[in-house]
Protein backbone atom coordinates (compact mmCIF):
# COMPACT_ATOMS: atom_id res chain seq x y z
CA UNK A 1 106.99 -35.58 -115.68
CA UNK A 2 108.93 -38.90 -115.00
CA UNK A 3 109.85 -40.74 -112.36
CA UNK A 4 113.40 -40.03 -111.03
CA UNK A 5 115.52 -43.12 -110.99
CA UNK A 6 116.76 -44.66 -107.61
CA UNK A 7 120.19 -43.64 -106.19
CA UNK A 8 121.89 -46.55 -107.62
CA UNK A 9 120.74 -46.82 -110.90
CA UNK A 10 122.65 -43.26 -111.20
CA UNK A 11 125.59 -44.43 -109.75
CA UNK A 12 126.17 -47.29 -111.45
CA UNK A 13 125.14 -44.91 -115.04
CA UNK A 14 127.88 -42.53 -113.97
CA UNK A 15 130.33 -45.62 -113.29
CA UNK A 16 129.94 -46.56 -116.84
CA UNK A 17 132.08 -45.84 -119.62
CA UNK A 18 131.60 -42.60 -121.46
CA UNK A 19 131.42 -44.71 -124.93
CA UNK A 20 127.60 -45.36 -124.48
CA UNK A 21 127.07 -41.85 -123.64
CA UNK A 22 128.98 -40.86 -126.85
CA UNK A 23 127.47 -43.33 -128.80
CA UNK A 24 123.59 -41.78 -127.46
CA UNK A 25 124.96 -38.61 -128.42
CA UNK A 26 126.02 -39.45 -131.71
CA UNK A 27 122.50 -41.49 -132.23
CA UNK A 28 121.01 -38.65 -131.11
CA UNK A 29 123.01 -35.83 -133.96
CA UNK A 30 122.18 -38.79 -136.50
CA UNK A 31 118.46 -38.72 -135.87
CA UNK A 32 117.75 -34.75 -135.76
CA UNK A 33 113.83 -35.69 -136.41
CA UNK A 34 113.84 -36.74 -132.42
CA UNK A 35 112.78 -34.06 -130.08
CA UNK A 36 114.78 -33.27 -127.06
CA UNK A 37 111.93 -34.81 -124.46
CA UNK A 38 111.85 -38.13 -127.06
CA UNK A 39 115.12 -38.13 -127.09
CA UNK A 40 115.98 -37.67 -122.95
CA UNK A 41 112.83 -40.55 -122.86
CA UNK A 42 114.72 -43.23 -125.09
CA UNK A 43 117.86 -42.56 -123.27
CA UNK A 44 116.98 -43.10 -120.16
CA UNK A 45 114.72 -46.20 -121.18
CA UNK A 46 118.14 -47.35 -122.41
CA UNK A 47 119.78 -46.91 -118.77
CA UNK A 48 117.05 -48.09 -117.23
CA UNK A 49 117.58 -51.19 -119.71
CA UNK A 50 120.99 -51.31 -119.17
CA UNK A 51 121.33 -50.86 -115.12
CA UNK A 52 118.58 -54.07 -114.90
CA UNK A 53 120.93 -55.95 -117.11
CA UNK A 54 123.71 -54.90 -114.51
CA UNK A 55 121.95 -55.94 -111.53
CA UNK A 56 120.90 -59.99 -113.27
CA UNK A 57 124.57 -60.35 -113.57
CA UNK A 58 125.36 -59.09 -109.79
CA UNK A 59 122.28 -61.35 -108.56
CA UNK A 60 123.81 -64.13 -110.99
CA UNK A 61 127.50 -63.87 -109.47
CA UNK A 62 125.79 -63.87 -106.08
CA UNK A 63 123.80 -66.90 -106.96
CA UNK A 64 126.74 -68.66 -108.19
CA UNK A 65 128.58 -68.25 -104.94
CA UNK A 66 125.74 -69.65 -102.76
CA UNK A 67 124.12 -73.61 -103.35
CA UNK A 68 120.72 -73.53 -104.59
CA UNK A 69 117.70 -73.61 -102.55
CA UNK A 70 114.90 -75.73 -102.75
CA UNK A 71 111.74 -73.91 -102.77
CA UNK A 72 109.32 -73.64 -100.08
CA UNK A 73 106.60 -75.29 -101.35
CA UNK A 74 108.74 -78.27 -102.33
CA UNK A 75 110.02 -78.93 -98.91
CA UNK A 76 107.44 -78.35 -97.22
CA UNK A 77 105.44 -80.82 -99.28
CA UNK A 78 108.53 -82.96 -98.39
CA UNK A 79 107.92 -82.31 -95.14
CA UNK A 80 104.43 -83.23 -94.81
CA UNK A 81 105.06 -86.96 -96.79
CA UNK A 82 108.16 -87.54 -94.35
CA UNK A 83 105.96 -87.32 -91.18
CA UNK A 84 102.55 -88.09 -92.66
CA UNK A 85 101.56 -90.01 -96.24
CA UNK A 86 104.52 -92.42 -96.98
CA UNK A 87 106.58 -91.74 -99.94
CA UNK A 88 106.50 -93.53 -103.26
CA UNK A 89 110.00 -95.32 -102.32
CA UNK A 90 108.31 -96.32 -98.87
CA UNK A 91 104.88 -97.51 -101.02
CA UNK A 92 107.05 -100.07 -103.25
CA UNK A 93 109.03 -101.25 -99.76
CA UNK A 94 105.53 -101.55 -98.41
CA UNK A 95 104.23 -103.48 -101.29
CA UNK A 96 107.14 -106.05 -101.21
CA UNK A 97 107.17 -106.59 -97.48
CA UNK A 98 103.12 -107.44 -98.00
CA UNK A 99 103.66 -109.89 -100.73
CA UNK A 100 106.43 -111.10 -98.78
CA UNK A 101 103.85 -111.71 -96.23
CA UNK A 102 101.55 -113.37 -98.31
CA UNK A 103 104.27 -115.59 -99.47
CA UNK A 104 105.11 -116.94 -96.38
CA UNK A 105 101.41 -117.11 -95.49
CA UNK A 106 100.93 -119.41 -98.67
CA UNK A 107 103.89 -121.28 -97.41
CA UNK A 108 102.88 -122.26 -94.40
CA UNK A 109 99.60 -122.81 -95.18
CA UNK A 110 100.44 -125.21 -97.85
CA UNK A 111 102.62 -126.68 -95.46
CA UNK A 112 100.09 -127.54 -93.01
CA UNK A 113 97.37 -128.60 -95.81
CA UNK A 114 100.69 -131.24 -96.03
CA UNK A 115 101.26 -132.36 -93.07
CA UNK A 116 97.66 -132.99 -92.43
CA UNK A 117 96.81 -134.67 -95.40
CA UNK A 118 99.78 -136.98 -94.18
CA UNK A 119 98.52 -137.96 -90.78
CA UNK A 120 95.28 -138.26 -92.70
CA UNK A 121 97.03 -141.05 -94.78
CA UNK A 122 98.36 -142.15 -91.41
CA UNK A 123 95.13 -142.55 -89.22
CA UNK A 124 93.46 -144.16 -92.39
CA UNK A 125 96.25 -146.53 -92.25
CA UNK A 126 95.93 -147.15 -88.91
CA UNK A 127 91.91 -147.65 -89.35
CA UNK A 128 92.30 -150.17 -92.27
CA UNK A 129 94.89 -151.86 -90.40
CA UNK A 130 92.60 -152.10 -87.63
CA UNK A 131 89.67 -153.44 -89.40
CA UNK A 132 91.98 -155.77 -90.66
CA UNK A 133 92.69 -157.08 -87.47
CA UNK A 134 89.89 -157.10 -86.13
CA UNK A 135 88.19 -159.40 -89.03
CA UNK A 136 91.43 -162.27 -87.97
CA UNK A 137 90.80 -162.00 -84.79
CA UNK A 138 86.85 -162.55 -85.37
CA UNK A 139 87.76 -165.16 -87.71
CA UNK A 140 89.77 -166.69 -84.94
CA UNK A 141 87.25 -166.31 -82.26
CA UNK A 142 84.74 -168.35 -84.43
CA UNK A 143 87.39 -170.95 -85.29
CA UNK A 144 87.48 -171.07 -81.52
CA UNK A 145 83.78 -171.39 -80.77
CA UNK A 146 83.07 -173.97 -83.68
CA UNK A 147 86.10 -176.29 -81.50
CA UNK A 148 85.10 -175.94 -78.29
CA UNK A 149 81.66 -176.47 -79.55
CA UNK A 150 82.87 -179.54 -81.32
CA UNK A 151 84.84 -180.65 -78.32
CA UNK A 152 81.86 -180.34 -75.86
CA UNK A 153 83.08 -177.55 -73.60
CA UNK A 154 79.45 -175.40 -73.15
CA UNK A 155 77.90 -178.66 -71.81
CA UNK A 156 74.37 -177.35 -70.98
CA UNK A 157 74.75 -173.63 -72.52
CA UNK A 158 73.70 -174.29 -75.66
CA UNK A 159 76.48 -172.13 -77.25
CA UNK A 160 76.61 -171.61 -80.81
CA UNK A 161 78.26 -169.22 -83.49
CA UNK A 162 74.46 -168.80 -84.71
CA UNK A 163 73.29 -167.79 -81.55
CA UNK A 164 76.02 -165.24 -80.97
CA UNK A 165 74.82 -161.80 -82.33
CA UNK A 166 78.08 -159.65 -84.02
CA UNK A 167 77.69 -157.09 -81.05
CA UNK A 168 78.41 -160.02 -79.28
CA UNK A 169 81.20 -161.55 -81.15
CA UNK A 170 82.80 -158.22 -81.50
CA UNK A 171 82.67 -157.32 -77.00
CA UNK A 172 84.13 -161.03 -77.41
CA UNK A 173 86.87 -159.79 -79.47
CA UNK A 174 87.63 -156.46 -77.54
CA UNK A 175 87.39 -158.46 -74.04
CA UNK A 176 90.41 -161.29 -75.87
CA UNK A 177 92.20 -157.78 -76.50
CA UNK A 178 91.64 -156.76 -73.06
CA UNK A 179 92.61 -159.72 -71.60
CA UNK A 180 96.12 -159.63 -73.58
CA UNK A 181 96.81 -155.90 -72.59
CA UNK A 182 95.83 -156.81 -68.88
CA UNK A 183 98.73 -159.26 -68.84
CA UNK A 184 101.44 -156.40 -69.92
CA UNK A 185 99.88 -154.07 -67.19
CA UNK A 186 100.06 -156.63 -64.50
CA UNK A 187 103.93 -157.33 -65.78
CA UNK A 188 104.66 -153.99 -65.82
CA UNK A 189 102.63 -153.77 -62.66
CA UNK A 190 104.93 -156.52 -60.76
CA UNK A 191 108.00 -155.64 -61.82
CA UNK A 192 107.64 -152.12 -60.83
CA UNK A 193 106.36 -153.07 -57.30
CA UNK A 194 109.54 -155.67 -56.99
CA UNK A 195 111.96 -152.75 -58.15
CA UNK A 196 110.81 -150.33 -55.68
CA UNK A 197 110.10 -147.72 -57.55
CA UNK A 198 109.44 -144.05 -56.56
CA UNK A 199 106.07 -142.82 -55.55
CA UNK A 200 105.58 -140.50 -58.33
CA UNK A 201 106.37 -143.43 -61.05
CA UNK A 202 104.66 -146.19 -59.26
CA UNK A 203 101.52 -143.87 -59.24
CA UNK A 204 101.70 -143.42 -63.11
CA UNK A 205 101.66 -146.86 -63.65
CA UNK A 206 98.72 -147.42 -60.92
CA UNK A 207 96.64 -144.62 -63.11
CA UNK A 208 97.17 -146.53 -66.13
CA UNK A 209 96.25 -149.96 -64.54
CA UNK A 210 93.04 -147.93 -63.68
CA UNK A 211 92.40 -146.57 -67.19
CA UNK A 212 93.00 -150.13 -68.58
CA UNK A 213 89.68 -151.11 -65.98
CA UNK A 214 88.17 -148.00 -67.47
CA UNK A 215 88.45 -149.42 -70.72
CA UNK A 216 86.66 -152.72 -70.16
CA UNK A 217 83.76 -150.83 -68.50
CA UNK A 218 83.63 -148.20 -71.64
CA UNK A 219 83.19 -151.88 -73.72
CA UNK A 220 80.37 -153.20 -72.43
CA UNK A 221 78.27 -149.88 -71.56
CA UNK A 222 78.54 -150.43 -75.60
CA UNK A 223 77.62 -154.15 -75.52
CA UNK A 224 74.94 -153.43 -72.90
CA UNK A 225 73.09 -151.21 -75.31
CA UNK A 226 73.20 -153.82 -78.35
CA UNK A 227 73.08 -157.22 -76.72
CA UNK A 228 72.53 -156.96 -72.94
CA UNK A 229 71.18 -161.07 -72.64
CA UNK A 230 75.27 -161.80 -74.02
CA UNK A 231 76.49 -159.65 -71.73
CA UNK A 232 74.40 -160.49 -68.45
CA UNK A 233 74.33 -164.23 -69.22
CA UNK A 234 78.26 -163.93 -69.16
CA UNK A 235 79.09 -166.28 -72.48
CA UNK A 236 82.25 -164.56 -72.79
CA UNK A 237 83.88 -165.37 -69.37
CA UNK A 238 85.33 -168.73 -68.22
CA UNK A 239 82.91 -170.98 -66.35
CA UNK A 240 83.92 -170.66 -63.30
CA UNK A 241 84.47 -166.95 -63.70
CA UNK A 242 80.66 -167.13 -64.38
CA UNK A 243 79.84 -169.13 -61.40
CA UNK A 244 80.81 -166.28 -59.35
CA UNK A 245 79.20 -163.44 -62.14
CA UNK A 246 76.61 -160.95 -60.74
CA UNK A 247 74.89 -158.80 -63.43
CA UNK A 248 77.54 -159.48 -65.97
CA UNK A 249 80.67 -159.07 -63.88
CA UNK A 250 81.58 -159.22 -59.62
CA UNK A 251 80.02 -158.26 -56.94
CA UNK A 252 82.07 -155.45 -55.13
CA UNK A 253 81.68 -156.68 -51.52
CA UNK A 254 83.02 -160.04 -52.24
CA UNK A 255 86.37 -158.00 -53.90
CA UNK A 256 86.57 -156.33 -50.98
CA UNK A 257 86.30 -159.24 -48.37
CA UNK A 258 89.06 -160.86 -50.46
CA UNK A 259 91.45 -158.09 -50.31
CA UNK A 260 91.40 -157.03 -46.86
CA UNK A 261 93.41 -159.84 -45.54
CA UNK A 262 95.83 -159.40 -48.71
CA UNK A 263 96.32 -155.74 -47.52
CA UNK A 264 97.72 -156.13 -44.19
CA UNK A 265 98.95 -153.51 -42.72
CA UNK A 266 96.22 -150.98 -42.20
CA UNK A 267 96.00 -148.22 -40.37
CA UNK A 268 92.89 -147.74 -38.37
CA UNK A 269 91.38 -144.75 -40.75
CA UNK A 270 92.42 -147.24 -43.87
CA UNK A 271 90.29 -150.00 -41.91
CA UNK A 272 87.62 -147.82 -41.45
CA UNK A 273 87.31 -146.69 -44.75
CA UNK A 274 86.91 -150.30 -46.24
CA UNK A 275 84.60 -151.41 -44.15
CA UNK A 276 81.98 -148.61 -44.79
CA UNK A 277 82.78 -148.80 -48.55
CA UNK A 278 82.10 -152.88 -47.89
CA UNK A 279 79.16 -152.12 -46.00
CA UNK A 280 77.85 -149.48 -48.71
CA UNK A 281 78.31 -151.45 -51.47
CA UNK A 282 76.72 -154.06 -50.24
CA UNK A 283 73.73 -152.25 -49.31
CA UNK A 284 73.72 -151.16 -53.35
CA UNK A 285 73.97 -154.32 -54.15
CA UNK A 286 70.85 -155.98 -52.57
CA UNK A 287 69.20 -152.75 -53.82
CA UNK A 288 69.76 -153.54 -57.51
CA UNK A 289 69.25 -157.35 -56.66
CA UNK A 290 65.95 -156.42 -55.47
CA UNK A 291 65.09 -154.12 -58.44
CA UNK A 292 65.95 -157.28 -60.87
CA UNK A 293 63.88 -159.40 -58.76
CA UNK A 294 60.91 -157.55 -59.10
CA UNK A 295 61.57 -157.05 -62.61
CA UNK A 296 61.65 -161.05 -63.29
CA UNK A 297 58.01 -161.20 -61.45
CA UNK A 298 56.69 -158.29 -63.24
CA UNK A 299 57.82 -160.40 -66.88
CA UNK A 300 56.79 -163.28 -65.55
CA UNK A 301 53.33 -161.90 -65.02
CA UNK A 302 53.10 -159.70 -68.05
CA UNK A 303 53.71 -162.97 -70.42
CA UNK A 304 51.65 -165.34 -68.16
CA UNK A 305 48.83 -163.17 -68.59
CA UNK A 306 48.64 -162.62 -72.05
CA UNK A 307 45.26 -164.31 -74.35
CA UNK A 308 45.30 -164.92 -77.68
CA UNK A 309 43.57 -161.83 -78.09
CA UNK A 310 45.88 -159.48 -76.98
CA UNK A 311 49.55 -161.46 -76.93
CA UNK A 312 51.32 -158.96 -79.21
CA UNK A 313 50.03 -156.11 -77.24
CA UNK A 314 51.25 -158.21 -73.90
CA UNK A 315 54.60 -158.91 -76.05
CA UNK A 316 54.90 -154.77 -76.80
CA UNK A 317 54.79 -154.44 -72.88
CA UNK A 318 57.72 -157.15 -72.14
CA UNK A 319 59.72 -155.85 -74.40
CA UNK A 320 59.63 -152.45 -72.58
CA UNK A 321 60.11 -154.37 -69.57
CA UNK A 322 63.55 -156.15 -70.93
CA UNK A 323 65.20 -152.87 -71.89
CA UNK A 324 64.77 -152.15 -68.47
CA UNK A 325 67.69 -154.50 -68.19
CA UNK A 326 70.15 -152.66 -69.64
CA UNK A 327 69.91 -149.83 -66.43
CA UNK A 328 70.37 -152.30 -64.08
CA UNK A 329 73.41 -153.93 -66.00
CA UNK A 330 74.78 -150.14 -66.08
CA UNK A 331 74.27 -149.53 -62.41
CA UNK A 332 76.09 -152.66 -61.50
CA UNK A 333 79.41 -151.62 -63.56
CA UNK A 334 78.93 -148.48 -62.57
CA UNK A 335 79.03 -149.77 -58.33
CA UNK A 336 81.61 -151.86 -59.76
CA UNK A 337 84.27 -148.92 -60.72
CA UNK A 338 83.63 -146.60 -58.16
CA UNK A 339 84.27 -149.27 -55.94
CA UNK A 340 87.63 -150.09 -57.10
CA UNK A 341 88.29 -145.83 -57.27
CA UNK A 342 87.20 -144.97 -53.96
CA UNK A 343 89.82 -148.15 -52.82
CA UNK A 344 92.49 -146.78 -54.65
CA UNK A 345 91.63 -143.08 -52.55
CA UNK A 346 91.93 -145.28 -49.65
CA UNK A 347 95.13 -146.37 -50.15
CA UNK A 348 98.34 -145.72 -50.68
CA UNK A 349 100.24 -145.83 -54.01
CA UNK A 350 102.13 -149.01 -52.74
CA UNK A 351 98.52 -150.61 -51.52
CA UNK A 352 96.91 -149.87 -54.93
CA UNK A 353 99.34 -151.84 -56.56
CA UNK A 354 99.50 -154.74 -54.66
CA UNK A 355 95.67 -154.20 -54.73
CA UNK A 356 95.78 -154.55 -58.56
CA UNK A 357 98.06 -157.56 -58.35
CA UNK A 358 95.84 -159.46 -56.02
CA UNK A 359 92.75 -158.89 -58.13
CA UNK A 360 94.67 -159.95 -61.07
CA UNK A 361 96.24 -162.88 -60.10
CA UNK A 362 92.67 -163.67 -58.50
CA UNK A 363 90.65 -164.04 -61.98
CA UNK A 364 94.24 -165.62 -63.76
CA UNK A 365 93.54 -168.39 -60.93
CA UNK A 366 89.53 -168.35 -61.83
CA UNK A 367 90.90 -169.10 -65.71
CA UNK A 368 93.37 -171.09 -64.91
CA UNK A 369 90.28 -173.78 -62.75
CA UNK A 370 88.31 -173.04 -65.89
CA UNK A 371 90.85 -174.71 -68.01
CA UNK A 372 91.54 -177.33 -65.98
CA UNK A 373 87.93 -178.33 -65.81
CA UNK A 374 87.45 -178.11 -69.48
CA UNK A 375 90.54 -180.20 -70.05
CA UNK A 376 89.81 -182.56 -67.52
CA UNK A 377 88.94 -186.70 -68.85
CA UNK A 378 85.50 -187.06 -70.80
CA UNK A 379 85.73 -190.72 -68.81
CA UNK A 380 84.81 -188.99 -65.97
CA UNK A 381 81.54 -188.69 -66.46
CA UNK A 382 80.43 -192.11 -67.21
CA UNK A 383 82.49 -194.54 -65.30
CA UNK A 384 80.64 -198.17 -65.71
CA UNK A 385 77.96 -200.09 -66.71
CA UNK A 386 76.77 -199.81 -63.13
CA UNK A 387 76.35 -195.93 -63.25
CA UNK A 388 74.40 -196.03 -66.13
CA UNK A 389 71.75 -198.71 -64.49
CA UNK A 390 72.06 -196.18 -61.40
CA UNK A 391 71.02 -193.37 -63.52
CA UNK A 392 68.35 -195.30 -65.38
CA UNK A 393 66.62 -196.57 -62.09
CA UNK A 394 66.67 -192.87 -61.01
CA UNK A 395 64.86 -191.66 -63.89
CA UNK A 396 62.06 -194.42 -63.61
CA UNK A 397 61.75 -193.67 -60.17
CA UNK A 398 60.79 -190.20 -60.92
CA UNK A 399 58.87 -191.02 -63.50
CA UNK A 400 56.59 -193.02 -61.19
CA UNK A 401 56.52 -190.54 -58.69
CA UNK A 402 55.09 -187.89 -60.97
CA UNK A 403 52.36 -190.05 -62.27
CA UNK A 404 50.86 -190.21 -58.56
């Protein structure tokens, strides 16, 4: 009816002492109500009982010996966050590596929010500082006007601080400024050429002498498009500088005539080269000469022609005609500094300076006359009582001539 037990469940009953088997016997004399088949049941519920309890403590000694073993689930989970989802450990080190991040990101942004609000500070400085020279130096150049005015000097120009418009008082200012930063360039210029410099530093200092011409060409494109009569009439040069002016500066074939002979030696292609830019500059010249021309008849004719009727309609047309003005003032500093690039293509580096330093010391002689003439005796022009009669008998000469 029951199940036999295994094979060593038996042998480890039968290694047992014979006190349990006494002690089921006596159990079973005290209880005679027990049947024979209850009584073989309970006892061998009690072995079975009793070898189980046998076997825990032999898996427990066995147990003991050996370490313990994680279980399978557990390592593989750990297995699956070491090569895939980061641990919690590795979350926290990744946390405090990104605020770390962000830290330094803060830093250096606040850092650069410094350092530009500090050349900020610097440039408005620099601006103020700026304006503030500029207003002496206006102040100045008005101071000078109101003497030379006072003193005679613009005999027949009819000069005055009234008549000068602020774009024209400030191109005054920035040509002063010019002029003062021309004569560092041409020191720098002379001594460099006297030292005998290298080629590669004497041409650094040529392409700066050409950005300072740059410059005065970048000042009046801007004075050309505010006040181009200041500009073309050529109030702010010497006199004799303007004696010599061609649409509000020089003519490029007269620079060139005047440096050739300074530029000795040429080579033959050198020679050539000149010569053709000569002889196409001048045919530019007579080009824009001839557009000005025509522009003087076509004012000339548009004003003449004008009734009472229609004068301000007349007056809307000349107008249109004088801003034509400004182009031709533009082309003519435009022929002006590709003249003086294409020469300095030419030549060599050596050439270009002395080039520089000719055309320099050229206009410091042109200022230089212009002084002298301006400083020159006031006596001069009204020597004696005999002049004057000359000069009276002159006009009443004319006089009668006209009335015939």
């Amino acid at each position: 009816m029951f199940p036999s037990w295994p094979m060593k469940f038996r042998r480890r009953e039968s290694s047992k002492s014979g006190a349990e088997e006494s002690t089921d016997s006596g159990s079973a004399l005290i209880k005679p109500s027990e049947s024979p088949v209850s009584t073989r049941v309970s006892s061998g519920l009690r072995t079975r009982a009793t070898a189980a309890a046998a076997a825990g403590d032999s898996d427990h000694k066995h147990n003991h010996l050996q370490p313990p073993q994680p279980p399978l689930q557990q390592s593989h989970i750990e297995m699956e966050s070491g090569s895939g989802s980061p641990s919690p450990r590795a979350g926290v080190s990744h946390s405090k590596s990104a605020a770390k991040q962000t830290t330094e990101k803060t830093l250096r942004r606040l850092a650069q929010n410094r350092e530009a609000a500090r050349k900020s500070r610097l440039r408005k400085k620099a601006y103020v500082q700026q304006l503030e020279s500029s207003r002496m130096r206006l102040t100045q150049l008005e101071q000078d006007l109101l003497r030379a005015r006072s003193q005679g000097l613009f005999l027949g120009g009819g000069v005055t601080t009234g008549n000068i418009s602020s774009a024209g008082a400030i191109f005054d200012m920035e040509y002063s400024r010019w002029l003062d930063d021309d004569l560092g360039h041409m020191s720098e210029l002379r001594d460099a050429v006297q030292s005998h410099l290298s080629e590669g530093d004497l041409r650094v200092i040529v392409d700066g002498y050409i950005a300072h011409y740059d410059e005065i060409f970048r000042l009046k494109g801007v004075a050309a498009k505010s006040d181009v009569f200041h500009l073309i009439t050529g109030m702010w040069a010497t006199p004799v500088e303007r004696f010599y002016l061609w649409m509000g500066g020089f003519r490029p074939s007269d620079l060139i005539k005047m440096l050739i002979p300074q530029l000795d030696p040429l080579t033959e292609q050198q020679l050539v080269g000149i010569c053709g830019l000569q002889q196409s500059s001048q045919q530019a010249e007579d080009a824009l000469t001839q557009g000005l021309d025509q522009l003087h008849q076509s004012l000339l004719q548009t004003i003449a022609s004008s009734s009472l009727n229609d004068s301000m309609h007349h007056m809307v047309i000349a107008l249109g005609k004088i801003a034509n003005l400004e182009g031709f003032v533009r082309q003519a500093d435009n022929l002006r500094q590709q003249t003086l690039h294409r020469l300095c293509r030419i030549l060599t580096v050596r050439q270009a300076a002395r080039c520089f330093l000719v055309i320099g010391e050229y206009y410091g002689r042109l200022r230089a006359l212009s002084s002298l003439w301006a400083s020159r005796p006031r006596e001069t022009l009204v020597t004696d009582d005999s002049s004057c009669q000359m000069t009276m008998d002159l006009q009443s000469s004319h006089n009668q001539f006209s009335n015939f």
